[in-house]
PDB file of N, CA and C in Angstrom:
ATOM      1  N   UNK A   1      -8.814 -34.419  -9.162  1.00  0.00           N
ATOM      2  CA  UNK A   1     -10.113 -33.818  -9.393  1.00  0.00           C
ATOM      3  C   UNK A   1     -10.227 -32.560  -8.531  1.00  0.00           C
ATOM      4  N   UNK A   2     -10.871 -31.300  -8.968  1.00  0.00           N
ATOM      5  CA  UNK A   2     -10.448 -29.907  -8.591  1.00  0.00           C
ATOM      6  C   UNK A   2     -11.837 -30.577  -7.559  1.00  0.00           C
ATOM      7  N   UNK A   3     -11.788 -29.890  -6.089  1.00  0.00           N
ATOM      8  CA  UNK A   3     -12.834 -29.501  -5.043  1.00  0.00           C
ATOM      9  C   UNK A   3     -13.806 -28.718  -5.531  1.00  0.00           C
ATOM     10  N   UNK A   4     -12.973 -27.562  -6.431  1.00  0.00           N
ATOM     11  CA  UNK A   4     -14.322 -26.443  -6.531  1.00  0.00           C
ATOM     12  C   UNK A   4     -14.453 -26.159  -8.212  1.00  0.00           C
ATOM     13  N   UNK A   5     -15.566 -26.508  -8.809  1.00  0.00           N
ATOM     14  CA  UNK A   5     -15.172 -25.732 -10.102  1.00  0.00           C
ATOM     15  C   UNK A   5     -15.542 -24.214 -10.292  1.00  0.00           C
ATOM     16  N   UNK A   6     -15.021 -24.191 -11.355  1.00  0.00           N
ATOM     17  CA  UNK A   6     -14.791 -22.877 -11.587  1.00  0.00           C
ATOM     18  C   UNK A   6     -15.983 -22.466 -12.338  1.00  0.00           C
ATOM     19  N   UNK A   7     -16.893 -21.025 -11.692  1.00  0.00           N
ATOM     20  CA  UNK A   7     -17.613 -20.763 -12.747  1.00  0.00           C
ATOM     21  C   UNK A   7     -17.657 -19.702 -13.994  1.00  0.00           C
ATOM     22  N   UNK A   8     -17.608 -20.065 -14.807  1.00  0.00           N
ATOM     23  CA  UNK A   8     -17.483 -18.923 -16.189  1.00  0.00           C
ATOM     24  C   UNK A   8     -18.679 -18.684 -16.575  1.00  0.00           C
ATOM     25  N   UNK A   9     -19.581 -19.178 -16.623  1.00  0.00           N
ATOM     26  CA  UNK A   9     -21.370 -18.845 -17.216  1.00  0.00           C
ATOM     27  C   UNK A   9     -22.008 -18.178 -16.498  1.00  0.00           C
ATOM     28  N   UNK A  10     -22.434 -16.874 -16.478  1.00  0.00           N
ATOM     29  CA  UNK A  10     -23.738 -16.384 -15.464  1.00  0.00           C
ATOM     30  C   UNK A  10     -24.796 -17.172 -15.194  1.00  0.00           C
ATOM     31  N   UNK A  11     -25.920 -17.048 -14.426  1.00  0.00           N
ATOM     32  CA  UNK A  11     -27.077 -17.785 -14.811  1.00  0.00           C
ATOM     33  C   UNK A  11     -27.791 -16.407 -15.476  1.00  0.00           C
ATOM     34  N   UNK A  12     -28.537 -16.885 -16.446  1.00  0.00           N
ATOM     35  CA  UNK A  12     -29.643 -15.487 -17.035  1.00  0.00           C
ATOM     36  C   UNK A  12     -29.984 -14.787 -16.094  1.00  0.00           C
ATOM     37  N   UNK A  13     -30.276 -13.742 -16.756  1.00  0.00           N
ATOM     38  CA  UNK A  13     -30.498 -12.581 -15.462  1.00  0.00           C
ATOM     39  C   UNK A  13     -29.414 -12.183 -14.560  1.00  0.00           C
ATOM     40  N   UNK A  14     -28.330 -12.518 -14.519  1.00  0.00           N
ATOM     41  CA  UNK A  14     -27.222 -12.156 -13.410  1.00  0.00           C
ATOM     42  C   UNK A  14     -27.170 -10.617 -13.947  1.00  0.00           C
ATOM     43  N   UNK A  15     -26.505  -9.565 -13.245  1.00  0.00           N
ATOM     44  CA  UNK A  15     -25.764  -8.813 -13.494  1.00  0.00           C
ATOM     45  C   UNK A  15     -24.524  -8.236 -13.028  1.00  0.00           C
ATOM     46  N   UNK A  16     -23.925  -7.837 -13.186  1.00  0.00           N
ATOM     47  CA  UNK A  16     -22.329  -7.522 -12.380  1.00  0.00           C
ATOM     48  C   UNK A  16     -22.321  -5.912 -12.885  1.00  0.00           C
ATOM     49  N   UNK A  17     -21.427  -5.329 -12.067  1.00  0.00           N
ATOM     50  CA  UNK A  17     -20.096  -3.876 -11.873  1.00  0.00           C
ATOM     51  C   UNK A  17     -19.191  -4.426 -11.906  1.00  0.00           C
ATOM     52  N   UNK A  18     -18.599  -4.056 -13.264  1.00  0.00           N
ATOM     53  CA  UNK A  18     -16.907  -4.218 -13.430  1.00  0.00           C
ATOM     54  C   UNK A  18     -16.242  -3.387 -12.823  1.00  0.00           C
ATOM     55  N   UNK A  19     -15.352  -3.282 -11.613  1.00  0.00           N
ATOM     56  CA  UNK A  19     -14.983  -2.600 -10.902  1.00  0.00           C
ATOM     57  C   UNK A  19     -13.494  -2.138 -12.223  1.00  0.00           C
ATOM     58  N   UNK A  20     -12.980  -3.050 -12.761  1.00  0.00           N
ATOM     59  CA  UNK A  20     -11.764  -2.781 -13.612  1.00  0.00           C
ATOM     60  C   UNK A  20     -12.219  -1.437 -15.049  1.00  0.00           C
ATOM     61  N   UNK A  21     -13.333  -2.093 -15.592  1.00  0.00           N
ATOM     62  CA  UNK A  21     -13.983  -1.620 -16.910  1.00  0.00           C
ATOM     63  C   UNK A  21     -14.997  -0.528 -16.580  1.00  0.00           C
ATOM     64  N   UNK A  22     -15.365  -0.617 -15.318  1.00  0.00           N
ATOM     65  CA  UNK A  22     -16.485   0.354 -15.316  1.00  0.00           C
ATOM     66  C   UNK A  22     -17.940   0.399 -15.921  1.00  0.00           C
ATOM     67  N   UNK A  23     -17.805  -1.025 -16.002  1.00  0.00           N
ATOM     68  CA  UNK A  23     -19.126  -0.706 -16.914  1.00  0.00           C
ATOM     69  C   UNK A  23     -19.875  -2.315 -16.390  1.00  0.00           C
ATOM     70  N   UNK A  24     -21.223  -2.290 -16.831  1.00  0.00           N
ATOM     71  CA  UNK A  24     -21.935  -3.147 -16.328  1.00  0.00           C
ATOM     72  C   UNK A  24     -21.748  -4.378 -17.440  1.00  0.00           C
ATOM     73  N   UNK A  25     -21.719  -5.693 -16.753  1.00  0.00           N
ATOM     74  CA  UNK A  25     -21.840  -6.461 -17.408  1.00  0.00           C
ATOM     75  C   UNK A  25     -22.908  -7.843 -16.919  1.00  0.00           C
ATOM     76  N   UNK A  26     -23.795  -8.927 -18.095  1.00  0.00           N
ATOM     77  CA  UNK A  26     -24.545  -9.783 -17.886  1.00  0.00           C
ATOM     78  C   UNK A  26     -23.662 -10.914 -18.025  1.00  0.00           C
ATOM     79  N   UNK A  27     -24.150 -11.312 -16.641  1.00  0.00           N
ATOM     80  CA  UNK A  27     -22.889 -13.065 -16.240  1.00  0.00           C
ATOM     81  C   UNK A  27     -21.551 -12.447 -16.055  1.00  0.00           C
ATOM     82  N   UNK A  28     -20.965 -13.304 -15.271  1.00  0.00           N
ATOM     83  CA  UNK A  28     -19.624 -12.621 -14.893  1.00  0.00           C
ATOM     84  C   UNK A  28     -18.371 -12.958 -16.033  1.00  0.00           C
ATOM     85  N   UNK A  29     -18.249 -12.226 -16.577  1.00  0.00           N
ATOM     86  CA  UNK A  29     -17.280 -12.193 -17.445  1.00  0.00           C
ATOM     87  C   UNK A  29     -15.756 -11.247 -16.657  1.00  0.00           C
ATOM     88  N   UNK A  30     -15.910 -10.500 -15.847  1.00  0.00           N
ATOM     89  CA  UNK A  30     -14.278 -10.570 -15.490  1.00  0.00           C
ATOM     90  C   UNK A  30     -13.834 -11.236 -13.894  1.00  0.00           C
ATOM     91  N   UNK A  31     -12.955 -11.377 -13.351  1.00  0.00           N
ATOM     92  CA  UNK A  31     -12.848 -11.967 -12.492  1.00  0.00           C
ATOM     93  C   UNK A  31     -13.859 -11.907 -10.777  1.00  0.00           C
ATOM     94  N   UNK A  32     -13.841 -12.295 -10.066  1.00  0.00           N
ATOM     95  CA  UNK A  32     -15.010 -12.054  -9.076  1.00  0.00           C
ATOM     96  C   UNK A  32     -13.923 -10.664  -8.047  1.00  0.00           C
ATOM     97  N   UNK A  33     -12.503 -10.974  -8.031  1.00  0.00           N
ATOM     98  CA  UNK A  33     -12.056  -9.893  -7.444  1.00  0.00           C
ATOM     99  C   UNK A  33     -12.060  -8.349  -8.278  1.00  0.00           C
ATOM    100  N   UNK A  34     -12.634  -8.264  -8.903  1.00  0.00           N
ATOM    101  CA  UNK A  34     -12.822  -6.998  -9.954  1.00  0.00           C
ATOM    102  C   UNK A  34     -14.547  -6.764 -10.147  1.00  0.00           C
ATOM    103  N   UNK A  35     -15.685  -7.511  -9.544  1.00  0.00           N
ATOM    104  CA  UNK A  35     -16.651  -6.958  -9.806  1.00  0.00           C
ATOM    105  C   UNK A  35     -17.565  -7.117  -8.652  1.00  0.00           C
ATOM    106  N   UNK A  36     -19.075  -6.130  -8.786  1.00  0.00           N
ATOM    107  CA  UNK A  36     -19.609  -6.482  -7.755  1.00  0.00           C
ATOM    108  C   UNK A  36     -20.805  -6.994  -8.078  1.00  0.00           C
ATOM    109  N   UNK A  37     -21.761  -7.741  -7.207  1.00  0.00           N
ATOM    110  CA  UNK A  37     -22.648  -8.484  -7.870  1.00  0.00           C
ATOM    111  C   UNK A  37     -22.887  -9.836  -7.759  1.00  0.00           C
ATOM    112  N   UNK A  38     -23.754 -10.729  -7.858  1.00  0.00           N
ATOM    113  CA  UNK A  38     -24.599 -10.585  -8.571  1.00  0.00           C
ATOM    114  C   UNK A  38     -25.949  -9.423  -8.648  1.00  0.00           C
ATOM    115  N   UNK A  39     -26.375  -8.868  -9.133  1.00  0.00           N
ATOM    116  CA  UNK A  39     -27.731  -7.965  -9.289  1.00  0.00           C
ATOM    117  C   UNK A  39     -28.939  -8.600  -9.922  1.00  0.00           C
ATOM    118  N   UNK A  40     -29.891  -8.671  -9.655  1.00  0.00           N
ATOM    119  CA  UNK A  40     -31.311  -9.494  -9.962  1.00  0.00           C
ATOM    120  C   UNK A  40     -31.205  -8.379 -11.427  1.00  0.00           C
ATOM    121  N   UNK A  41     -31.446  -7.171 -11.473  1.00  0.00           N
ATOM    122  CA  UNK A  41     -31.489  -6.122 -12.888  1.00  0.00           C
ATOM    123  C   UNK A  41     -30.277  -5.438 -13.420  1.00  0.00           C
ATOM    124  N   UNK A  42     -30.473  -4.887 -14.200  1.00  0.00           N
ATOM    125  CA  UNK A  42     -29.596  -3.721 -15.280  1.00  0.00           C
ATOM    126  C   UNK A  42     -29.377  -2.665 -14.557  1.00  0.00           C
ATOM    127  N   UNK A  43     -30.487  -2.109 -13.889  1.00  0.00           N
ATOM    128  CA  UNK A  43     -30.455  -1.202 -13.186  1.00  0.00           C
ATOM    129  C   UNK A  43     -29.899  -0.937 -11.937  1.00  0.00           C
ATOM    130  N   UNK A  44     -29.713  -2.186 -11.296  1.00  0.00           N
ATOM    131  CA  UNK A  44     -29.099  -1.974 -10.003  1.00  0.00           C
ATOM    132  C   UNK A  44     -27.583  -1.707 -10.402  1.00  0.00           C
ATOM    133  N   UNK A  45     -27.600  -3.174 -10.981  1.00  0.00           N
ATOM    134  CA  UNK A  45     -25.942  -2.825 -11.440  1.00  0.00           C
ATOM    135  C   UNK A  45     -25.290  -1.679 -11.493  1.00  0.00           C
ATOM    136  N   UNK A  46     -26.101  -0.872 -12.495  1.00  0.00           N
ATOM    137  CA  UNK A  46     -25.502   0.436 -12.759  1.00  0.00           C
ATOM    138  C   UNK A  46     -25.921   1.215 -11.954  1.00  0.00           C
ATOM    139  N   UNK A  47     -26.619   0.876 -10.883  1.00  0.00           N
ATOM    140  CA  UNK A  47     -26.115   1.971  -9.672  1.00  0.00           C
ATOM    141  C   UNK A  47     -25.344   1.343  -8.421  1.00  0.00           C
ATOM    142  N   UNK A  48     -24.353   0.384  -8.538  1.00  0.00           N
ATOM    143  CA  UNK A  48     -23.426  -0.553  -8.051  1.00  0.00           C
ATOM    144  C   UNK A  48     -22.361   0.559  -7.207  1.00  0.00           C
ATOM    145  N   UNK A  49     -21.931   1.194  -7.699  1.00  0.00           N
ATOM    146  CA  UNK A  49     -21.166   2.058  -6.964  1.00  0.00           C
ATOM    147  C   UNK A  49     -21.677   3.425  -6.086  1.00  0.00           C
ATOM    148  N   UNK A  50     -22.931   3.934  -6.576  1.00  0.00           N
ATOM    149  CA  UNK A  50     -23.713   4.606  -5.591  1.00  0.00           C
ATOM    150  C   UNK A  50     -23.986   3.702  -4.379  1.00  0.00           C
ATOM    151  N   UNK A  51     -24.579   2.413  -4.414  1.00  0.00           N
ATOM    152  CA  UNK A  51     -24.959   1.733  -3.199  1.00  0.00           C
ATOM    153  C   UNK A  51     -23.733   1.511  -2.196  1.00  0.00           C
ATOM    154  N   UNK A  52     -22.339   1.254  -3.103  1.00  0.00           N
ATOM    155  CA  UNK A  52     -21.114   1.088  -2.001  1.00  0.00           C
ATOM    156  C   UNK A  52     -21.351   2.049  -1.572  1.00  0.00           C
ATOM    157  N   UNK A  53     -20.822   3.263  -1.869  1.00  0.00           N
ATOM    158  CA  UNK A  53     -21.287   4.684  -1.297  1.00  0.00           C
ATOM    159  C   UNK A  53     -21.784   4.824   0.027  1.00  0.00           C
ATOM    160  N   UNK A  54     -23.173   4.559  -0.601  1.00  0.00           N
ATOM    161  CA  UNK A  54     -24.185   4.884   0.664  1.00  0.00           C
ATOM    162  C   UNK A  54     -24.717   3.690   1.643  1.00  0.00           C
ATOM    163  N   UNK A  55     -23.953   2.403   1.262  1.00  0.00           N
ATOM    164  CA  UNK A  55     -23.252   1.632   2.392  1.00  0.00           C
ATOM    165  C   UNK A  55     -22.099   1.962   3.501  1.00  0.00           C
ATOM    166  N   UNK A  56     -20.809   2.491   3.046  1.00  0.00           N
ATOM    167  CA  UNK A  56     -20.059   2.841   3.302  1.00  0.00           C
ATOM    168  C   UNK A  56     -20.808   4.290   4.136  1.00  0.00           C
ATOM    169  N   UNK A  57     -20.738   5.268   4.098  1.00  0.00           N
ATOM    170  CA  UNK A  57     -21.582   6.276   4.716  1.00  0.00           C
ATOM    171  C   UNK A  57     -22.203   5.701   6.074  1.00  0.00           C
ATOM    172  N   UNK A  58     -22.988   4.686   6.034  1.00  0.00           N
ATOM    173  CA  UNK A  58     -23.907   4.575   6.771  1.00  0.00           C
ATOM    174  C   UNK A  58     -23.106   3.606   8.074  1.00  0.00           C
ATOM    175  N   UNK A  59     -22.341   2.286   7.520  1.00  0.00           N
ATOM    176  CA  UNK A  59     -21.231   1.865   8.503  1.00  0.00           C
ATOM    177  C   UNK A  59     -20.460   2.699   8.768  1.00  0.00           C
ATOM    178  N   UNK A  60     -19.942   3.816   7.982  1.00  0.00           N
ATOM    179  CA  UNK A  60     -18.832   4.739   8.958  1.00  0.00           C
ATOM    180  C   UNK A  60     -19.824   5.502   9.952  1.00  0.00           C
ATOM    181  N   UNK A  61     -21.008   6.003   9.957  1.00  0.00           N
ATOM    182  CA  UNK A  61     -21.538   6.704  10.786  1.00  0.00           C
ATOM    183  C   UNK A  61     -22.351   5.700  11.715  1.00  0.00           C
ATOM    184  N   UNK A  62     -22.396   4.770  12.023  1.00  0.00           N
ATOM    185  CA  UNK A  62     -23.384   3.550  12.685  1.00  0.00           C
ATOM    186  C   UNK A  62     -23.134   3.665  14.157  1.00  0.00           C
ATOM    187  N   UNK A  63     -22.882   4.527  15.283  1.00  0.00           N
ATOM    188  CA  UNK A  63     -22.787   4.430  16.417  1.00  0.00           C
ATOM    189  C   UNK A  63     -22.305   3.464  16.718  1.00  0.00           C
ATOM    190  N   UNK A  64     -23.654   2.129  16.304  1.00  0.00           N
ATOM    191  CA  UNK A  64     -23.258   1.074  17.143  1.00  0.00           C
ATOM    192  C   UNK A  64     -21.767   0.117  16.861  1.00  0.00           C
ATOM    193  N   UNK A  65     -21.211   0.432  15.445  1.00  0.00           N
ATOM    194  CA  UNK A  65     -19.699   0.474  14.663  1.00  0.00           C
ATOM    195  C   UNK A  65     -18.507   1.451  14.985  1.00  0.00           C
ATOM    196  N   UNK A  66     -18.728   2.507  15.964  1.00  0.00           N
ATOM    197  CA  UNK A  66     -18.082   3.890  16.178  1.00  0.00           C
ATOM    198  C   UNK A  66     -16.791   3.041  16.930  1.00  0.00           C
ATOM    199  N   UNK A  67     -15.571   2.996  16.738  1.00  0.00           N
ATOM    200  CA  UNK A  67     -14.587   2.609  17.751  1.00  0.00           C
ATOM    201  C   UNK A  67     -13.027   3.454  17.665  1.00  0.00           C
ATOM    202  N   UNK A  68     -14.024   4.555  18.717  1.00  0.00           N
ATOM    203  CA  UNK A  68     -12.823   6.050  18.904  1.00  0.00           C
ATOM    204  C   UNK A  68     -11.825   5.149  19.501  1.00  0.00           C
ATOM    205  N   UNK A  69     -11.647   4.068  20.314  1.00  0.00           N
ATOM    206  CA  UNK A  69     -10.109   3.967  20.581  1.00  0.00           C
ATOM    207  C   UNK A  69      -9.441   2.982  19.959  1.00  0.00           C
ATOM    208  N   UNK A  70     -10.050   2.838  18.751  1.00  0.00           N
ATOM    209  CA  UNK A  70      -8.882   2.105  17.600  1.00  0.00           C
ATOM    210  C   UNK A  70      -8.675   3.313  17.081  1.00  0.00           C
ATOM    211  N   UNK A  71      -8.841   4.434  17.147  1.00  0.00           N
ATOM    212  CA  UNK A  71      -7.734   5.263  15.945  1.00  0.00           C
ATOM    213  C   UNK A  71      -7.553   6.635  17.253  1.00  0.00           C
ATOM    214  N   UNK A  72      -7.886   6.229  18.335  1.00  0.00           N
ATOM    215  CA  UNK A  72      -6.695   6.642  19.659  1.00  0.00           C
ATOM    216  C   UNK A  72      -7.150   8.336  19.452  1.00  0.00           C
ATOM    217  N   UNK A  73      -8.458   8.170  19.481  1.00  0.00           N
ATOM    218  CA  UNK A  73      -9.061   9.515  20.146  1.00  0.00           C
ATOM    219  C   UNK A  73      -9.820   9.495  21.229  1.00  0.00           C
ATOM    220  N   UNK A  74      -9.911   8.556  21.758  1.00  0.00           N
ATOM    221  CA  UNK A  74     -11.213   8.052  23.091  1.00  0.00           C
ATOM    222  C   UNK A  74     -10.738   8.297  24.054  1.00  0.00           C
ATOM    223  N   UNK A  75     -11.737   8.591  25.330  1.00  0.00           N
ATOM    224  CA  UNK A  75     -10.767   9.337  26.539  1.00  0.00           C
ATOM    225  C   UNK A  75     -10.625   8.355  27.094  1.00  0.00           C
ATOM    226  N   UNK A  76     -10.582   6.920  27.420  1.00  0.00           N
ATOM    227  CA  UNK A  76     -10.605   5.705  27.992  1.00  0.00           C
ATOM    228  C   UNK A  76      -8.773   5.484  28.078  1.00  0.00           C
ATOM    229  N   UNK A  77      -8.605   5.083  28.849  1.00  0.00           N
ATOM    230  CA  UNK A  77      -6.745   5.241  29.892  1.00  0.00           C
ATOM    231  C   UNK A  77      -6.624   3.972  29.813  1.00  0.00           C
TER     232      UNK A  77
END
């Protein structure tokens, strides 16, 4: 008997970013490593890759995330 099943059905209302297809889809129809999501609307979805974006943006610039001596520019000896 499998531990975890597998889910194939959205619940109504789900939405996903097909990271593969590019395009928005209701309930997850391609794999979970290829999309992002869940989204409460239509609309978010399809602005799914603006929000990585301006996620991304905001952790690379976060001070309190800044770590100059992992990529060995920090004046620290």
């Amino acid at each position: 008997m499998a531990l975890f099943k597998k889910r194939t059905v959205g619940k109504p209302g789900e939405w996903f970013y097909c990271l593969e297809h590019q395009k928005v889809e209701e309930g997850p129809d391609c794999p979970a490593k290829d999309r992002f999501g869940p989204y409460p609307t239509r609309g978010e979805a399809e602005h799914a890759m603006a929000t990585a974006r301006e996620k991304n943006l905001q952790w690379e610039t976060d001070p309190k995330w800044h770590d100059a001596t992992a990529r060995g520019d920090g004046d620290e000896a």
